[in-house]
Protein backbone atom coordinates (compact mmCIF):
# COMPACT_ATOMS: atom_id res chain seq x y z
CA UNK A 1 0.00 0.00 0.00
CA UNK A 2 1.65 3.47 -1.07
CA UNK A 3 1.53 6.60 1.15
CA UNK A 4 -1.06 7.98 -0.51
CA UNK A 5 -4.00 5.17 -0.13
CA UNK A 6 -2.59 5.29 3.21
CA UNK A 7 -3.34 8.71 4.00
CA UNK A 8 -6.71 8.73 2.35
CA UNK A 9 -7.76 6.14 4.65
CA UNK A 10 -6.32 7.52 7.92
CA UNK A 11 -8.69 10.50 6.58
CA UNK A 12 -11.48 8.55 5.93
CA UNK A 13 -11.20 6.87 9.76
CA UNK A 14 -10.80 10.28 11.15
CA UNK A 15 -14.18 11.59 9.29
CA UNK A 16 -16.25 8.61 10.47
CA UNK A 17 -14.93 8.91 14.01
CA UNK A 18 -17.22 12.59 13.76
CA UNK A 19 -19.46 11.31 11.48
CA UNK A 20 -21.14 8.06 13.40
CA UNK A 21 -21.75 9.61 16.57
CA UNK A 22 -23.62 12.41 14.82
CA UNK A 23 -25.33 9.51 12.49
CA UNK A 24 -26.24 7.33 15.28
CA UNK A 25 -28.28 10.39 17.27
CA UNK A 26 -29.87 11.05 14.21
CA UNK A 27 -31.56 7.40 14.03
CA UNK A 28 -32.23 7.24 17.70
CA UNK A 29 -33.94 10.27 17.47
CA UNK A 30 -36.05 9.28 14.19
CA UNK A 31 -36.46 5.58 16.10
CA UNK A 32 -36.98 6.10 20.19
CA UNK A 33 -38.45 2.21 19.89
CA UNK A 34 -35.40 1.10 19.20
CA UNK A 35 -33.96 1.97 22.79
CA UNK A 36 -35.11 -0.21 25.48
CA UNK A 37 -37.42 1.80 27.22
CA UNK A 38 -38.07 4.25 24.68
CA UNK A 39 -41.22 4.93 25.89
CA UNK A 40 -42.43 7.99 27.96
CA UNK A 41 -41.14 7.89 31.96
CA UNK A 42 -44.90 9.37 33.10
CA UNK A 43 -47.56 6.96 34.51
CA UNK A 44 -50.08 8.92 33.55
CA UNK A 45 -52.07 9.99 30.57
CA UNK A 46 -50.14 13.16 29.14
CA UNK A 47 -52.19 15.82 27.76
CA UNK A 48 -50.39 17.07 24.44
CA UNK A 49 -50.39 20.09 23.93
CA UNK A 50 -51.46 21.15 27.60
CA UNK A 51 -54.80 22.70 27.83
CA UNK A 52 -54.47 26.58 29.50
CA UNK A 53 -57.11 27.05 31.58
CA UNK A 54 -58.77 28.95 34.54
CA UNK A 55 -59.73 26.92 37.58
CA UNK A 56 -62.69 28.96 38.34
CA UNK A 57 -63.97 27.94 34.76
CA UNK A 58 -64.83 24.59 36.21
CA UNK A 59 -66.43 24.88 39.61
CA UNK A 60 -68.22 27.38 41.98
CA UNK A 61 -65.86 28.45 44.98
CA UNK A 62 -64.60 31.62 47.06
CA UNK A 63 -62.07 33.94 46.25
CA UNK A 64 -60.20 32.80 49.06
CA UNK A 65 -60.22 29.03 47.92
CA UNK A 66 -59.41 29.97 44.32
CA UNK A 67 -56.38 32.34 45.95
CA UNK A 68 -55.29 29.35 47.94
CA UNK A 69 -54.85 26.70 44.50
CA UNK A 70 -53.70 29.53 42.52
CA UNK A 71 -49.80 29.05 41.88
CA UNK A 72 -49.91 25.55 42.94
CA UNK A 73 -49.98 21.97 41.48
CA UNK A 74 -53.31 20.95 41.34
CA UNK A 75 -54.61 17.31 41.91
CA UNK A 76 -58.66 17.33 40.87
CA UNK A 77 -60.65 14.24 41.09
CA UNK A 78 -63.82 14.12 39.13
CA UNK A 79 -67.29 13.39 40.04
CA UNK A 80 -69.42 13.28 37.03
CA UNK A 81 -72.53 11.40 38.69
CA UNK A 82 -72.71 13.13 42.31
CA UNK A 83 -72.33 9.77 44.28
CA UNK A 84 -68.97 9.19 45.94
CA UNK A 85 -68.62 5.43 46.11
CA UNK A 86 -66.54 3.38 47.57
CA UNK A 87 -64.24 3.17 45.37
CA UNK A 88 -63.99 6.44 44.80
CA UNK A 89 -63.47 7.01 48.77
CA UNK A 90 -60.62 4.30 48.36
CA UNK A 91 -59.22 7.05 45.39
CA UNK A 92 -59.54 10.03 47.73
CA UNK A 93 -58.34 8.30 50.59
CA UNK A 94 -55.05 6.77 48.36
CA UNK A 95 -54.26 10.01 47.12
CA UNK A 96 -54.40 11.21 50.83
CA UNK A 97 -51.48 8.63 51.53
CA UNK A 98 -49.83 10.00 48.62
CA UNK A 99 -50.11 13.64 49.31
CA UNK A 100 -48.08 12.27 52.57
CA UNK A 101 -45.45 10.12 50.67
CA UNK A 102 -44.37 13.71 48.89
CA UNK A 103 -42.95 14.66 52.37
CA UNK A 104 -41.02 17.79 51.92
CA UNK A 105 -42.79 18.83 48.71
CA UNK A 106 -46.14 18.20 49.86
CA UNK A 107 -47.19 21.80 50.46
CA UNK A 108 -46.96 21.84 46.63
CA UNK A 109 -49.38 19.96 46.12
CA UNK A 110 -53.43 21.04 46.81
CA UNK A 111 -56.06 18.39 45.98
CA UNK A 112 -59.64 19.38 44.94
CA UNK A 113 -62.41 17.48 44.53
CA UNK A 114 -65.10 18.48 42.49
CA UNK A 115 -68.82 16.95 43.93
CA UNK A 116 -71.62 17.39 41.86
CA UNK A 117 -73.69 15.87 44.52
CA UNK A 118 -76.69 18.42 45.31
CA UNK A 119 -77.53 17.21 48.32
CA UNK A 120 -75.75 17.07 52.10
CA UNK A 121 -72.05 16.96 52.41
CA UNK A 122 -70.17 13.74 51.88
CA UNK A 123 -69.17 12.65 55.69
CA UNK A 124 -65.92 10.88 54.16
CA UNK A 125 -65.00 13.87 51.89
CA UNK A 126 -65.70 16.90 54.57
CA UNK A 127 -63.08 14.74 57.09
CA UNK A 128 -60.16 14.41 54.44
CA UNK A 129 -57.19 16.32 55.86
CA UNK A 130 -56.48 19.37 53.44
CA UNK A 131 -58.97 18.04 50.50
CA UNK A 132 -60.69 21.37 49.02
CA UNK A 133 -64.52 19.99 48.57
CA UNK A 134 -65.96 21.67 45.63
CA UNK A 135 -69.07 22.26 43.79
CA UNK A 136 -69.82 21.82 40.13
CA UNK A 137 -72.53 21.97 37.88
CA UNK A 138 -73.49 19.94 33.54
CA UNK A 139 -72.01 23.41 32.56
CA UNK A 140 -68.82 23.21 34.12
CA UNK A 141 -68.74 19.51 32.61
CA UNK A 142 -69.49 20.07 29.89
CA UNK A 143 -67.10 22.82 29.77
CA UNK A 144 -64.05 20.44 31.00
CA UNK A 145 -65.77 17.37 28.39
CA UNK A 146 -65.77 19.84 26.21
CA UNK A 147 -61.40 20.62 26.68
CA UNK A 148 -60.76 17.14 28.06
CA UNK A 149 -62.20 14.31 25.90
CA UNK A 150 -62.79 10.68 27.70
CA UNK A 151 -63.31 12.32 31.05
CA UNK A 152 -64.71 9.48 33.36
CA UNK A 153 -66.35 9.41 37.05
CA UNK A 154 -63.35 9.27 38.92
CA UNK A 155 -60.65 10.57 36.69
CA UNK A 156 -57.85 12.48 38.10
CA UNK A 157 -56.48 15.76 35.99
CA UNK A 158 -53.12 17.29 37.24
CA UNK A 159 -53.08 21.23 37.19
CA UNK A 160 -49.67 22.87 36.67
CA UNK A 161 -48.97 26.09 38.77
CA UNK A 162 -49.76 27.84 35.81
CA UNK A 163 -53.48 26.30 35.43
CA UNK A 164 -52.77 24.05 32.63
CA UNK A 165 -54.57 21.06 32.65
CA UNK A 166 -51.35 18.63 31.48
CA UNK A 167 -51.87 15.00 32.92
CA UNK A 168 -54.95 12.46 33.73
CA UNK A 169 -55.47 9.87 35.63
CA UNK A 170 -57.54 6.90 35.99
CA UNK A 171 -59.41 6.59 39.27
CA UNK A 172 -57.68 3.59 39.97
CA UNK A 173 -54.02 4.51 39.39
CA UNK A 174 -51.14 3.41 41.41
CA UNK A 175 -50.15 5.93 43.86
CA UNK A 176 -46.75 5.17 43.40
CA UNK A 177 -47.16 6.12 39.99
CA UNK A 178 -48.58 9.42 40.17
CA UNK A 179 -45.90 10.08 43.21
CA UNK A 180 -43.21 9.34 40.66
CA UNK A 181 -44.56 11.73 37.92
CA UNK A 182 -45.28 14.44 40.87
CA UNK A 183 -41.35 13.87 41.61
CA UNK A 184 -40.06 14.46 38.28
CA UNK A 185 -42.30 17.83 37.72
CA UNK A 186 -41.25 18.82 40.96
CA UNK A 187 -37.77 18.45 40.39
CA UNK A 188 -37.97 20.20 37.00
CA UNK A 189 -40.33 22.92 38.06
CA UNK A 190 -38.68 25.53 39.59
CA UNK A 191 -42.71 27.40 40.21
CA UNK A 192 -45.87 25.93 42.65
C-alpha cells in the first residue's frame, strides 16, 4: 500500500470517528423504539399540547379558595354522577397517603375534589385532611368534556402552577405512579 492510499484512509477513519456519533443520534432520534425503554417515563395519561385554563372555569368556589390553589400543582378528582362510592373514597383516601409520601414537597401539592352531589355533604369527603370539597354543575362539565375528551367518574387531571390542565389519571391509578410523575415535575419545576 503506497503513502497515498494510506493517507486517504487515515482520513477517511478520522471523518467517520465525527461522522457516526452524529449519524447514530440522528436514528435514535427518528427511532426512540429502538432503545429499550423508549417509551415515555410518566404513569399517567399526558395531555399534548397542555390545555391553559382557569380553575374557576370549572367549579363554583370563594375567592379565598381559588387564591389558595392559585400558583400551585393541582390534583382534581372528578365526580361526574354526584355519588362518591366506595371506590372512589378508596381514590380520595389513596391520594391522601400519597399527598403524605411527597414529604417535603407536599405543600406543593393542593387536591380538589369536584362533587356534583346536590344534596348534604359527603361525611368521608368533609373529614379528608387538606382536601378542598368543591361544587360543580353539567355546565362546568361540559365545559371540562368539552377541553378534556374521555373524562370518566373518577378521573384524576393534574393542574400545573400555571393552570394548565397537562396530565390524567384513571381513578384507579397506582399511587406510586402518580408520586413518581409528581417527583419528576417537581424536580424540574422551579414554580408551585
Amino acid at each position: 500500500m503506497d503513502n497515498v492510499t494510506k493517507n486517504r484512509l487515515k482520513l477517511i477513519f478520522i471523518a467517520s470517528m465525527f461522522a457516526v456519533p452524529v449519524l447514530t443520534a440522528w436514528l435514535l432520534f427518528n427511532n426512540p423504539q429502538w432503545l429499550d425503554g423508549g417509551s415515555t417515563k410518566n404513569y399517567g395519561e399526558l395531555i399534548v399540547p397542555a390545555i391553559p385554563s382557569e380553575l374557576s372555569d370549572y367549579f363554583v368556589g370563594s375567592e379565598d379558595e381559588i387564591k389558595d390553589l392559585k400558583g400551585r400543582w393541582v390534583l382534581v378528582h372528578i365526580d361526574t354522577d354526584g355519588e362518591c362510592s366506595e371506590l372512589c373514597e378508596q381514590s380520595v383516601h389513596i391520594v391522601q397517603q400519597l399527598h403524605v409520601l411527597l414529604n417535603k414537597d407536599a405543600k406543593r401539592l393542593k387536591r380538589v375534589y369536584l362533587d356534583k352531589s346536590e344534596h348534604q355533604d359527603n361525611v368521608f369527603l368533609s373529614q379528608a385532611p387538606e382536601l378542598f370539597v368543591l361544587r360543580w354543575s353539567d355546565q362546568h362539565l361540559a365545559k371540562l368534556q368539552a377541553n378534556v375528551k374521555n373524562i370518566n367518574d373518577g378521573d384524576m387531571l393534574l393542574l400545573d402552577p400555571l393552570g394548565n390542565i397537562m396530565m390524567k389519571y384513571s381513578q384507579d391509578a397506582d399511587p406510586y405512579g402518580i408520586q413518581k410523575d409528581l417527583k419528576l415535575l417537581f424536580k424540574a419545576s422551579q414554580i408551585g
